[in-house]
C-alpha atoms as a PDB file:
ATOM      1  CA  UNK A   1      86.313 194.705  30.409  1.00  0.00           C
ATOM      2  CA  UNK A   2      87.617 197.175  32.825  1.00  0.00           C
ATOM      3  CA  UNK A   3      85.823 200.857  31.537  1.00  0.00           C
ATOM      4  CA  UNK A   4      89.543 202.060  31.208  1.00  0.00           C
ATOM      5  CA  UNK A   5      89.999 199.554  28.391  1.00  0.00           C
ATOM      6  CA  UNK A   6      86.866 199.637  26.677  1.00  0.00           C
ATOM      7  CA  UNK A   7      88.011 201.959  23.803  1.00  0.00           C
ATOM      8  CA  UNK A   8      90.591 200.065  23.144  1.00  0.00           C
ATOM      9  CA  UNK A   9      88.395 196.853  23.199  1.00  0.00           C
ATOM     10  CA  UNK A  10      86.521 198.983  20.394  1.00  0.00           C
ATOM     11  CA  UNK A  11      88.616 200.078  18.374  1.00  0.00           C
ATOM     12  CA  UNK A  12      91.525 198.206  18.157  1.00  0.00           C
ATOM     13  CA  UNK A  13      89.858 194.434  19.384  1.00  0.00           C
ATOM     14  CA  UNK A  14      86.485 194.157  18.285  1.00  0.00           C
ATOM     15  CA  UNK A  15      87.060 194.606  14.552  1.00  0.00           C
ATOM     16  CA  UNK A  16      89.419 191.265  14.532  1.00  0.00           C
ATOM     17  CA  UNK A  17      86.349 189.403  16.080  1.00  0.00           C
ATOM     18  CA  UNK A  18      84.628 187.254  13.063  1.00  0.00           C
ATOM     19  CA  UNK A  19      83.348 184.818  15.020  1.00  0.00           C
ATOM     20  CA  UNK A  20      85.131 182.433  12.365  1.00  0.00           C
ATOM     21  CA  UNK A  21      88.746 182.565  13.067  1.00  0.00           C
ATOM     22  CA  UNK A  22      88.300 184.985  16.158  1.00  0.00           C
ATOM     23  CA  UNK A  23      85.990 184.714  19.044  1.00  0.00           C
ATOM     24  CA  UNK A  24      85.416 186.729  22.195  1.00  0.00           C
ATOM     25  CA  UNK A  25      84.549 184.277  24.888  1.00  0.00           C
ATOM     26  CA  UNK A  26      85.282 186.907  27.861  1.00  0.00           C
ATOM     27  CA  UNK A  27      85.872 185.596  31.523  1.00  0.00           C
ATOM     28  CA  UNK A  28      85.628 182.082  32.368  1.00  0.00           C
ATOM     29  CA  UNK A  29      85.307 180.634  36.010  1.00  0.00           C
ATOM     30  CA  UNK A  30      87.533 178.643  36.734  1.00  0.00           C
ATOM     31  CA  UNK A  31      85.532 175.062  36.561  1.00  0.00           C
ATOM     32  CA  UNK A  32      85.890 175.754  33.155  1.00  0.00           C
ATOM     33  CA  UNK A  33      89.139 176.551  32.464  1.00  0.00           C
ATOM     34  CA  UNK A  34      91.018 173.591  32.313  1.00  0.00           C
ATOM     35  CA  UNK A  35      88.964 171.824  29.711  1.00  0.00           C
ATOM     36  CA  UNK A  36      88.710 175.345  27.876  1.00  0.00           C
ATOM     37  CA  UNK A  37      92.485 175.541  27.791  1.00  0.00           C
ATOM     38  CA  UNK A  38      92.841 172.490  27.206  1.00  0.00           C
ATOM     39  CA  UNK A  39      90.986 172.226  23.510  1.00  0.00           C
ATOM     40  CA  UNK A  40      92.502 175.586  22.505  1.00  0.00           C
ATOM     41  CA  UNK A  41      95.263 175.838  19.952  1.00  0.00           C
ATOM     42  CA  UNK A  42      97.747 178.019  21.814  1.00  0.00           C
ATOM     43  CA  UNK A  43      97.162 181.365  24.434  1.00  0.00           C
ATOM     44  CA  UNK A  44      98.659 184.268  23.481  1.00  0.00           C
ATOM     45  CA  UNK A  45     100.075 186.112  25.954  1.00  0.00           C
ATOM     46  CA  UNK A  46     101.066 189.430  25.062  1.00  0.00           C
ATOM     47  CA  UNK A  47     101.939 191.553  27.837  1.00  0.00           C
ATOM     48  CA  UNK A  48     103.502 195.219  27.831  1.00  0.00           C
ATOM     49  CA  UNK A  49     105.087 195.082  31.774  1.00  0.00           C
ATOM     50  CA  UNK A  50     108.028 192.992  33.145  1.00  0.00           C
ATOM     51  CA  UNK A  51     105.386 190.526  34.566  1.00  0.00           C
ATOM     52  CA  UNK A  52     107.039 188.929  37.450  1.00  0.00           C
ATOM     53  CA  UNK A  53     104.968 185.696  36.782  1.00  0.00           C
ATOM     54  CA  UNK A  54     102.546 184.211  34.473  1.00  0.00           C
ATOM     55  CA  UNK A  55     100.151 182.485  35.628  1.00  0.00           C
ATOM     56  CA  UNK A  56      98.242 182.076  32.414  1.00  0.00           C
ATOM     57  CA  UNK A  57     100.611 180.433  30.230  1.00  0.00           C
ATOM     58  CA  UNK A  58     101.505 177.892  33.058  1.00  0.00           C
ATOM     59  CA  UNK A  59      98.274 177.046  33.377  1.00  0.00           C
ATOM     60  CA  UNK A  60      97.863 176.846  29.582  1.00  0.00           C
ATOM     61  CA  UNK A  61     101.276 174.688  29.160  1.00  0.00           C
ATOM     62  CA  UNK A  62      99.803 172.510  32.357  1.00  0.00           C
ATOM     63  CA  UNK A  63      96.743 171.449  29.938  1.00  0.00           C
ATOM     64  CA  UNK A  64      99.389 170.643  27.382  1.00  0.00           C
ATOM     65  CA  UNK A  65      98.495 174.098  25.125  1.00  0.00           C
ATOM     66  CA  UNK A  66     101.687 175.959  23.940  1.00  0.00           C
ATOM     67  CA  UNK A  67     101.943 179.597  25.213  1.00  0.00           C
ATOM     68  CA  UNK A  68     102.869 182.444  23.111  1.00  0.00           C
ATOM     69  CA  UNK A  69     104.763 185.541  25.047  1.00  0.00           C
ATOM     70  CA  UNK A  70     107.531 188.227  24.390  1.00  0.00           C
ATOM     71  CA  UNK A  71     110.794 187.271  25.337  1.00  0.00           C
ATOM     72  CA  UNK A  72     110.690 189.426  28.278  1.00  0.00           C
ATOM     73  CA  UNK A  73     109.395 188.745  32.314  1.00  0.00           C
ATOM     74  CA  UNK A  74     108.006 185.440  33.785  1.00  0.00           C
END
């Protein structure tokens, strides 16, 4: 988490974490990603920009996990 983001993290993140429903896993390299992806329910993706293209959710949909995103960019 990028010091820039870390009150946010704090305040609005970390009190959804109950390590029941909602874990923080943080950054994974990149071995691990496809089998990670792959045994998760869905990725959210919930940008704020006009992203030009997302990567994430491809790589998500290319281990056969939905993607969740706004109706708006990639």
């Amino acid at each position: 988490i990028g010091d820039d983001d870390r009150a946010y993290f704090h305040d609005e993140i970390e009190p959804l974490i109950d390590g029941d429903r909602v874990d923080y896993v943080g950054e994974i390299a990149e071995d691990e990603k496809a089998d990670f992806l792959g045994k998760a329910a869905g990725l959210l993706f919930p940008i704020d920009w006009p992203e030009p293209f997302g990567l994430a959710p491809i790589e998500a949909m290319a281990c056969g996990t939905p993607s969740i995103a706004w109706n708006r960019g990639a």
